[in-house]
PDB file of N, CA and C in Angstrom:
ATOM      1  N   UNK A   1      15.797  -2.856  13.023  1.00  0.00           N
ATOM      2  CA  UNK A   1      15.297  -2.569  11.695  1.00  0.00           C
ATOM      3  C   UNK A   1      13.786  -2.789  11.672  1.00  0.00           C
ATOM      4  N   UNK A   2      13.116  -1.996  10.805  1.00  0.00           N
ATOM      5  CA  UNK A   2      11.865  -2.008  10.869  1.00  0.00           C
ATOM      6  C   UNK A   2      11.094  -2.593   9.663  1.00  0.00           C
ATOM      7  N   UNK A   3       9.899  -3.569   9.845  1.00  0.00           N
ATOM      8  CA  UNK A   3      10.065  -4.000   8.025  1.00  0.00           C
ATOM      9  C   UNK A   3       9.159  -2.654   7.627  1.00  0.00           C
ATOM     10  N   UNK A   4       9.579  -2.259   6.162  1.00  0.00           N
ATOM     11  CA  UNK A   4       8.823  -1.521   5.444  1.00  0.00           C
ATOM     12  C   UNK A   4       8.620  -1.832   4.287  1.00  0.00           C
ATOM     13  N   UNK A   5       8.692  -3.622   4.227  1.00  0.00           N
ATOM     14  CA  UNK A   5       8.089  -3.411   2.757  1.00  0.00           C
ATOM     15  C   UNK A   5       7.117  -4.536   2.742  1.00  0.00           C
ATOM     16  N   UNK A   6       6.412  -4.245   1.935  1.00  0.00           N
ATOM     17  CA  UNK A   6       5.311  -5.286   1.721  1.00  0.00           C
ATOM     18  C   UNK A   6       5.393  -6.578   1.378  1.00  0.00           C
ATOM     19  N   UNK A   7       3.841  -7.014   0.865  1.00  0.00           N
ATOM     20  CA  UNK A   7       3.675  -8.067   0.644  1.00  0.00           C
ATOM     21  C   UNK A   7       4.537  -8.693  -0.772  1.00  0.00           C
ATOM     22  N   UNK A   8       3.625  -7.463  -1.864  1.00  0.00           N
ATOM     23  CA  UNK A   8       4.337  -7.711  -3.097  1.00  0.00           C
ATOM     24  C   UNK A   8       5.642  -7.685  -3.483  1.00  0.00           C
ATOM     25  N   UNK A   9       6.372  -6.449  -2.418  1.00  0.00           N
ATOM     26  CA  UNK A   9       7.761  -6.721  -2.387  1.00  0.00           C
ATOM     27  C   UNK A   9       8.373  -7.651  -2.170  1.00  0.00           C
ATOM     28  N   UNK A  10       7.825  -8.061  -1.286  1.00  0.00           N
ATOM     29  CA  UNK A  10       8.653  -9.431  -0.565  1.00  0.00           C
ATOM     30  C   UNK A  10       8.419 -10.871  -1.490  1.00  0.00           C
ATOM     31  N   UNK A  11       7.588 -10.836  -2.509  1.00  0.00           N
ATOM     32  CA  UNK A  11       7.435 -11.757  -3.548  1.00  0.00           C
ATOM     33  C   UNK A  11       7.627 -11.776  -4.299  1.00  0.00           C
ATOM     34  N   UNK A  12       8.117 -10.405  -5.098  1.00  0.00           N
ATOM     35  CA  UNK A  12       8.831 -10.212  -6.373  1.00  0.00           C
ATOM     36  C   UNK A  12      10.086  -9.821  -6.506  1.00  0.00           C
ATOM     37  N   UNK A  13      10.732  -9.672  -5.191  1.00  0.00           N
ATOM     38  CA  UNK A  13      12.109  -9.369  -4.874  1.00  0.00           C
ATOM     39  C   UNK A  13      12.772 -10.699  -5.668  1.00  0.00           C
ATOM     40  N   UNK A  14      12.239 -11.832  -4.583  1.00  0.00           N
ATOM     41  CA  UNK A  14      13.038 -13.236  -5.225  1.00  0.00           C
ATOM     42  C   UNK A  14      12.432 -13.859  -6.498  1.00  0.00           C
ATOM     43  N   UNK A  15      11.518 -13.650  -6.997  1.00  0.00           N
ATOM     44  CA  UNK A  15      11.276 -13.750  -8.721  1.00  0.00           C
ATOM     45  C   UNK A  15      12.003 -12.721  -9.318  1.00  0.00           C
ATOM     46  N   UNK A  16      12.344 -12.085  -8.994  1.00  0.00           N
ATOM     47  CA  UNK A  16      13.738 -11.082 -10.043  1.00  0.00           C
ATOM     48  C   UNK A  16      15.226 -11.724  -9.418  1.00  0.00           C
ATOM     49  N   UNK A  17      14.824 -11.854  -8.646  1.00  0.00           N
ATOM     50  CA  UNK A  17      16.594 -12.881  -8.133  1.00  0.00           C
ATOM     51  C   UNK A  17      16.605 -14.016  -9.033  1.00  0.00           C
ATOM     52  N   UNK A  18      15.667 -14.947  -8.565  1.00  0.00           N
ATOM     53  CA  UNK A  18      15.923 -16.106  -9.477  1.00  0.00           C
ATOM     54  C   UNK A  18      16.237 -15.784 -11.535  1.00  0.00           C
ATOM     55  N   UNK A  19      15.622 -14.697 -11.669  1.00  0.00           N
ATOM     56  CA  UNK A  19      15.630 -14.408 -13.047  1.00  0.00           C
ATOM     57  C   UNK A  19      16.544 -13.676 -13.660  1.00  0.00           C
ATOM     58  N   UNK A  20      17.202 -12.795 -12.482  1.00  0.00           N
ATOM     59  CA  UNK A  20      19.215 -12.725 -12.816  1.00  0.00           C
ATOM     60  C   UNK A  20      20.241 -13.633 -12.830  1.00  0.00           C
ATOM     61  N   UNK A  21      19.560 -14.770 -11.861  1.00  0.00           N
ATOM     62  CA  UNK A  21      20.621 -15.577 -11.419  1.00  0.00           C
ATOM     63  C   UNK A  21      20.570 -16.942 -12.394  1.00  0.00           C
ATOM     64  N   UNK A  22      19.159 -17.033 -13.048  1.00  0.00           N
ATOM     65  CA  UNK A  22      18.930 -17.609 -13.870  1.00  0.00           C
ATOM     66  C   UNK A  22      20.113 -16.932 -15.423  1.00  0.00           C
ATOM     67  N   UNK A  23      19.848 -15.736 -15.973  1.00  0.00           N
ATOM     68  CA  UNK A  23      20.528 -14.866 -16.867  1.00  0.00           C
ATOM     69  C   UNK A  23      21.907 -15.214 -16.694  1.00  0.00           C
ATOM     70  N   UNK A  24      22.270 -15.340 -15.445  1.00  0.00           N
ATOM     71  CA  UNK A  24      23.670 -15.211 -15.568  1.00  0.00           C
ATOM     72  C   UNK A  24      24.321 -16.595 -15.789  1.00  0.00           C
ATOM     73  N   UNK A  25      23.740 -17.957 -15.309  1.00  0.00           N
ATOM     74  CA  UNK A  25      24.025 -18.893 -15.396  1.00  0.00           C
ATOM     75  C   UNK A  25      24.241 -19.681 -16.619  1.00  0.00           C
ATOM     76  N   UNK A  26      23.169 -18.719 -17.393  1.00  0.00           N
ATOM     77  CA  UNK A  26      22.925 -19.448 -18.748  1.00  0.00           C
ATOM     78  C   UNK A  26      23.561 -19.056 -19.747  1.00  0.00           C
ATOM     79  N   UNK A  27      24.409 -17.793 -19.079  1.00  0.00           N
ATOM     80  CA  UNK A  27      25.399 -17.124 -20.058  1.00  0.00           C
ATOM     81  C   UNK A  27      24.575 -16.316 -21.032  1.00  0.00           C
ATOM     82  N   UNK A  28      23.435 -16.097 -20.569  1.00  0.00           N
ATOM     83  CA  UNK A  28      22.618 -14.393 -21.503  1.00  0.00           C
ATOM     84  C   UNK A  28      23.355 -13.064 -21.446  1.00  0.00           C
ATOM     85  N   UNK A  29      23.449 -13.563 -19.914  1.00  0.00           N
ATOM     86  CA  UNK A  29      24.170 -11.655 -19.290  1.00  0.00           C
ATOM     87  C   UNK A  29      25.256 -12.285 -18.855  1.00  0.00           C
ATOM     88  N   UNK A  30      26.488 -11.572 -19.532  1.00  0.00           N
ATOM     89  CA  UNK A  30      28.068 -11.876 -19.176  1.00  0.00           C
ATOM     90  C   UNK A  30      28.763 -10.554 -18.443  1.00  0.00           C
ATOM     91  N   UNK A  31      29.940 -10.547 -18.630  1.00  0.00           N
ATOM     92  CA  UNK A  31      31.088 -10.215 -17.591  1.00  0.00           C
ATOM     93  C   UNK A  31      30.234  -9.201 -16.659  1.00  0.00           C
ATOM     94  N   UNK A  32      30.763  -7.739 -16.617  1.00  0.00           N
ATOM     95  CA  UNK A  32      30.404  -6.930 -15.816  1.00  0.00           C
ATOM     96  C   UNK A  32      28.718  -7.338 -15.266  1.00  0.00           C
ATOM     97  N   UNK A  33      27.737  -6.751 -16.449  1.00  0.00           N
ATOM     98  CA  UNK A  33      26.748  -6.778 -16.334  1.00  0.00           C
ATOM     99  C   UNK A  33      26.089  -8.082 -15.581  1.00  0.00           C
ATOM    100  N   UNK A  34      26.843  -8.656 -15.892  1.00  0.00           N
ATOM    101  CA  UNK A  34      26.318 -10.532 -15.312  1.00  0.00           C
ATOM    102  C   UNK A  34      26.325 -10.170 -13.736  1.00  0.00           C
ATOM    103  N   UNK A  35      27.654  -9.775 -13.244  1.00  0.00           N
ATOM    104  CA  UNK A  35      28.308  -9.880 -11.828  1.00  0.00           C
ATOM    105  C   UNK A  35      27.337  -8.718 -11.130  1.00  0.00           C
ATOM    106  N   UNK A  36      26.998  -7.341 -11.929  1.00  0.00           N
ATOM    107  CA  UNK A  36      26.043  -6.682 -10.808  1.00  0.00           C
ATOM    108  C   UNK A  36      24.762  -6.938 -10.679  1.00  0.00           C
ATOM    109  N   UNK A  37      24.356  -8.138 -11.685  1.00  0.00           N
ATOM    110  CA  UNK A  37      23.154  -8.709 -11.492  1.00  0.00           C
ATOM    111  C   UNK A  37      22.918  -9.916 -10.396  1.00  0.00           C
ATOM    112  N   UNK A  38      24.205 -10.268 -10.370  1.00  0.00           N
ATOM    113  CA  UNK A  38      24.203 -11.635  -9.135  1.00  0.00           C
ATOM    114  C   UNK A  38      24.020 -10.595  -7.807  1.00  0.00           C
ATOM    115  N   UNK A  39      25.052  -9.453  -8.004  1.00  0.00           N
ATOM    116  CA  UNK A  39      24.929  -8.905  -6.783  1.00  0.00           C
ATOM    117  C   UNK A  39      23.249  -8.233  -6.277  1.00  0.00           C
ATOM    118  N   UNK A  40      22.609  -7.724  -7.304  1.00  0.00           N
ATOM    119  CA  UNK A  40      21.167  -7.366  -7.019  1.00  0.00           C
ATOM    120  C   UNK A  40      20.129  -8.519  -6.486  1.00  0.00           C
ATOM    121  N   UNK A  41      20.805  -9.685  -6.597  1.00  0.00           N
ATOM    122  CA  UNK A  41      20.179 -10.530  -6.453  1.00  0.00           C
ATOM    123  C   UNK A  41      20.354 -10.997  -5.037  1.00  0.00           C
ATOM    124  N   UNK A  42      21.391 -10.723  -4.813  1.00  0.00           N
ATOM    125  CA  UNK A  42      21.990 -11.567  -3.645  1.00  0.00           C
ATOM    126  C   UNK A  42      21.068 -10.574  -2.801  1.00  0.00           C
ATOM    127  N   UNK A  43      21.076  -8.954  -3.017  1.00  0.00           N
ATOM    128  CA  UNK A  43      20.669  -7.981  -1.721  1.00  0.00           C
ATOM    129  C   UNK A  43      19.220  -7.851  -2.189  1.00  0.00           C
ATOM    130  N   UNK A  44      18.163  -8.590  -3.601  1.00  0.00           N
ATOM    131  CA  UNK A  44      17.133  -8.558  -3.324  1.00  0.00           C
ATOM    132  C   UNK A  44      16.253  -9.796  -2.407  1.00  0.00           C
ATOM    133  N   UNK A  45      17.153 -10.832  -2.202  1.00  0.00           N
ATOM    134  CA  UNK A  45      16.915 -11.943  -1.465  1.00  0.00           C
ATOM    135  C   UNK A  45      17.085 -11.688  -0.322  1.00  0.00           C
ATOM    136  N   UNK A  46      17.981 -11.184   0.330  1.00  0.00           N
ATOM    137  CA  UNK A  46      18.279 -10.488   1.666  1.00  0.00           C
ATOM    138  C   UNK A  46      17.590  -9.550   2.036  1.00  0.00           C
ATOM    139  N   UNK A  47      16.910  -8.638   1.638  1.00  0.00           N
ATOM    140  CA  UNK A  47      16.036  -8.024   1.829  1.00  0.00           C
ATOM    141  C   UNK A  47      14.472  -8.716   2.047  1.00  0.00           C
ATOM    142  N   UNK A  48      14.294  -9.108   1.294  1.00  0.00           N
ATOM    143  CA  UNK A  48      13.003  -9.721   0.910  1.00  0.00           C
ATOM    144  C   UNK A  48      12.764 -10.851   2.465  1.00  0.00           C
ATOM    145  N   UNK A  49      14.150 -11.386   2.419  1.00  0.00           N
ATOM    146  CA  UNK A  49      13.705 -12.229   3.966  1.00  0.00           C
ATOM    147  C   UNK A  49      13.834 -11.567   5.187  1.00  0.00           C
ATOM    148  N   UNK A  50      14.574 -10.456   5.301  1.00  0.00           N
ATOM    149  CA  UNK A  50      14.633  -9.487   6.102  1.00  0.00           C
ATOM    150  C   UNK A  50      13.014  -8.278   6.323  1.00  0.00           C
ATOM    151  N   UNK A  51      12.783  -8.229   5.213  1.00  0.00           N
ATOM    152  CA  UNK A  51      12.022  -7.682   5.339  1.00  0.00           C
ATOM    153  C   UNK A  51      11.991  -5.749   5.268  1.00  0.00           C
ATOM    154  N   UNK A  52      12.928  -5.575   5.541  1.00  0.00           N
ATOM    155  CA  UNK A  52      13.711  -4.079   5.342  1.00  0.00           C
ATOM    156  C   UNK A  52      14.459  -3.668   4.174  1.00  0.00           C
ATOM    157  N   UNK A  53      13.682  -2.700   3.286  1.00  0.00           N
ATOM    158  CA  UNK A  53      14.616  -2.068   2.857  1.00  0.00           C
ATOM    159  C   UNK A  53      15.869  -0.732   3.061  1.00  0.00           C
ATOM    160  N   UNK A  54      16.909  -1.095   3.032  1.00  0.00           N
ATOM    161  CA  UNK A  54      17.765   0.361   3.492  1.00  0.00           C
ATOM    162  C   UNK A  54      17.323   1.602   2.520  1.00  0.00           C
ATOM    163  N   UNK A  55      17.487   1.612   1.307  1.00  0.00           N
ATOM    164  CA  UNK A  55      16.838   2.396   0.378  1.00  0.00           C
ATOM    165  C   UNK A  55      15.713   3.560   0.690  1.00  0.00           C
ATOM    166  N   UNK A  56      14.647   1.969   1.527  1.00  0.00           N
ATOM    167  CA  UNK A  56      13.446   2.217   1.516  1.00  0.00           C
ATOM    168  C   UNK A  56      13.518   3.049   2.795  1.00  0.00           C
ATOM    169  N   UNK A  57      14.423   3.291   3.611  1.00  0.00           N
ATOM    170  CA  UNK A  57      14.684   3.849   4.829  1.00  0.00           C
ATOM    171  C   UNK A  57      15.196   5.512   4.646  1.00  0.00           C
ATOM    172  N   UNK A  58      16.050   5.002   3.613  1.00  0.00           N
ATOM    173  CA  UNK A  58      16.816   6.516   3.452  1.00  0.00           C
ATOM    174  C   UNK A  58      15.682   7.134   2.846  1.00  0.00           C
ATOM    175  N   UNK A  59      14.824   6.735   1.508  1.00  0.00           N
ATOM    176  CA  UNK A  59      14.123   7.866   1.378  1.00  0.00           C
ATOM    177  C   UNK A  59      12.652   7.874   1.949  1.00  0.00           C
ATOM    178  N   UNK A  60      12.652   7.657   2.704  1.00  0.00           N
ATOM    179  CA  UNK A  60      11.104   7.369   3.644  1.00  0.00           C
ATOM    180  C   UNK A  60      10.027   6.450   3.086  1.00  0.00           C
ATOM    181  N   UNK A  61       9.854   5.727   2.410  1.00  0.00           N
ATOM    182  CA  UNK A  61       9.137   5.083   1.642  1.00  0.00           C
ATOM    183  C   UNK A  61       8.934   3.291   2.250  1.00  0.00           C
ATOM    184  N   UNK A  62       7.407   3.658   2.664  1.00  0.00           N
ATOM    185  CA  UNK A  62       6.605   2.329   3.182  1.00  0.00           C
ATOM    186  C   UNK A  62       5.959   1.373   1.808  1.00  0.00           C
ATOM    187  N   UNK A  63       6.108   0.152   1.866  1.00  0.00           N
ATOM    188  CA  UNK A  63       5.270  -0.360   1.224  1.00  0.00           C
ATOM    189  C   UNK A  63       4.317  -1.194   1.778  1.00  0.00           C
ATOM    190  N   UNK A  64       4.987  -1.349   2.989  1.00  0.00           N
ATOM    191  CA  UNK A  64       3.999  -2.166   3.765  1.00  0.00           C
ATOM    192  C   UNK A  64       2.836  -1.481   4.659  1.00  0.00           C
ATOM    193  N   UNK A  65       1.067  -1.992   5.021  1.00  0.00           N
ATOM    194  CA  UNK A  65       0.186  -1.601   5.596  1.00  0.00           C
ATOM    195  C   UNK A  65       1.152  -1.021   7.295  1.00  0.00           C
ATOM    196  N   UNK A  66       0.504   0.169   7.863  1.00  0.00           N
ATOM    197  CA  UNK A  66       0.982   1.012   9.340  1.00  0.00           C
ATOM    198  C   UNK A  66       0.213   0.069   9.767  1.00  0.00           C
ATOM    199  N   UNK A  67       1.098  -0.484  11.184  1.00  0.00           N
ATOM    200  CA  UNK A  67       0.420  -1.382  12.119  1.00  0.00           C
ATOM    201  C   UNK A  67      -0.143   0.182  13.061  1.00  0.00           C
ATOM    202  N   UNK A  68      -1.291  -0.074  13.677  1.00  0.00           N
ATOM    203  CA  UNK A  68      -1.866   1.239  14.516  1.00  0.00           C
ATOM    204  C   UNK A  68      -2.662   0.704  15.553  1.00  0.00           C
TER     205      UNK A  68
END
């Protein structure tokens, strides 16, 4: 896997994790909506330490500087 995403990605991935996972805990965002927010969370944290997005793969899209 190749990383393609940046800096800012990789820092605001897990400030939107913590802030679903925060939502859901506190009982803001319930049933359905609650559960696909844990899940965005779970694969924006995984990403973010990975460094790869699949997304970002399928539709060609770099965020990170070309090493050259």
């Amino acid at each position: 896997m190749t990383t393609n995403m940046g800096k800012a990605d990789r820092i605001i991935r897990p400030l939107l994790a913590i802030a679903f996972i925060a939502l859901y805990f506190t009982e803001t965002v319930t049933g359905t909506l609650g559960i696909v927010l844990l899940v965005l969370a779970g694969i924006f944290l995984l990403t973010s330490v990975v460094g790869s997005c699949p997304l970002y793969s399928l539709f060609g899209i770099r965020t990170c500087p070309i090493k050259g």
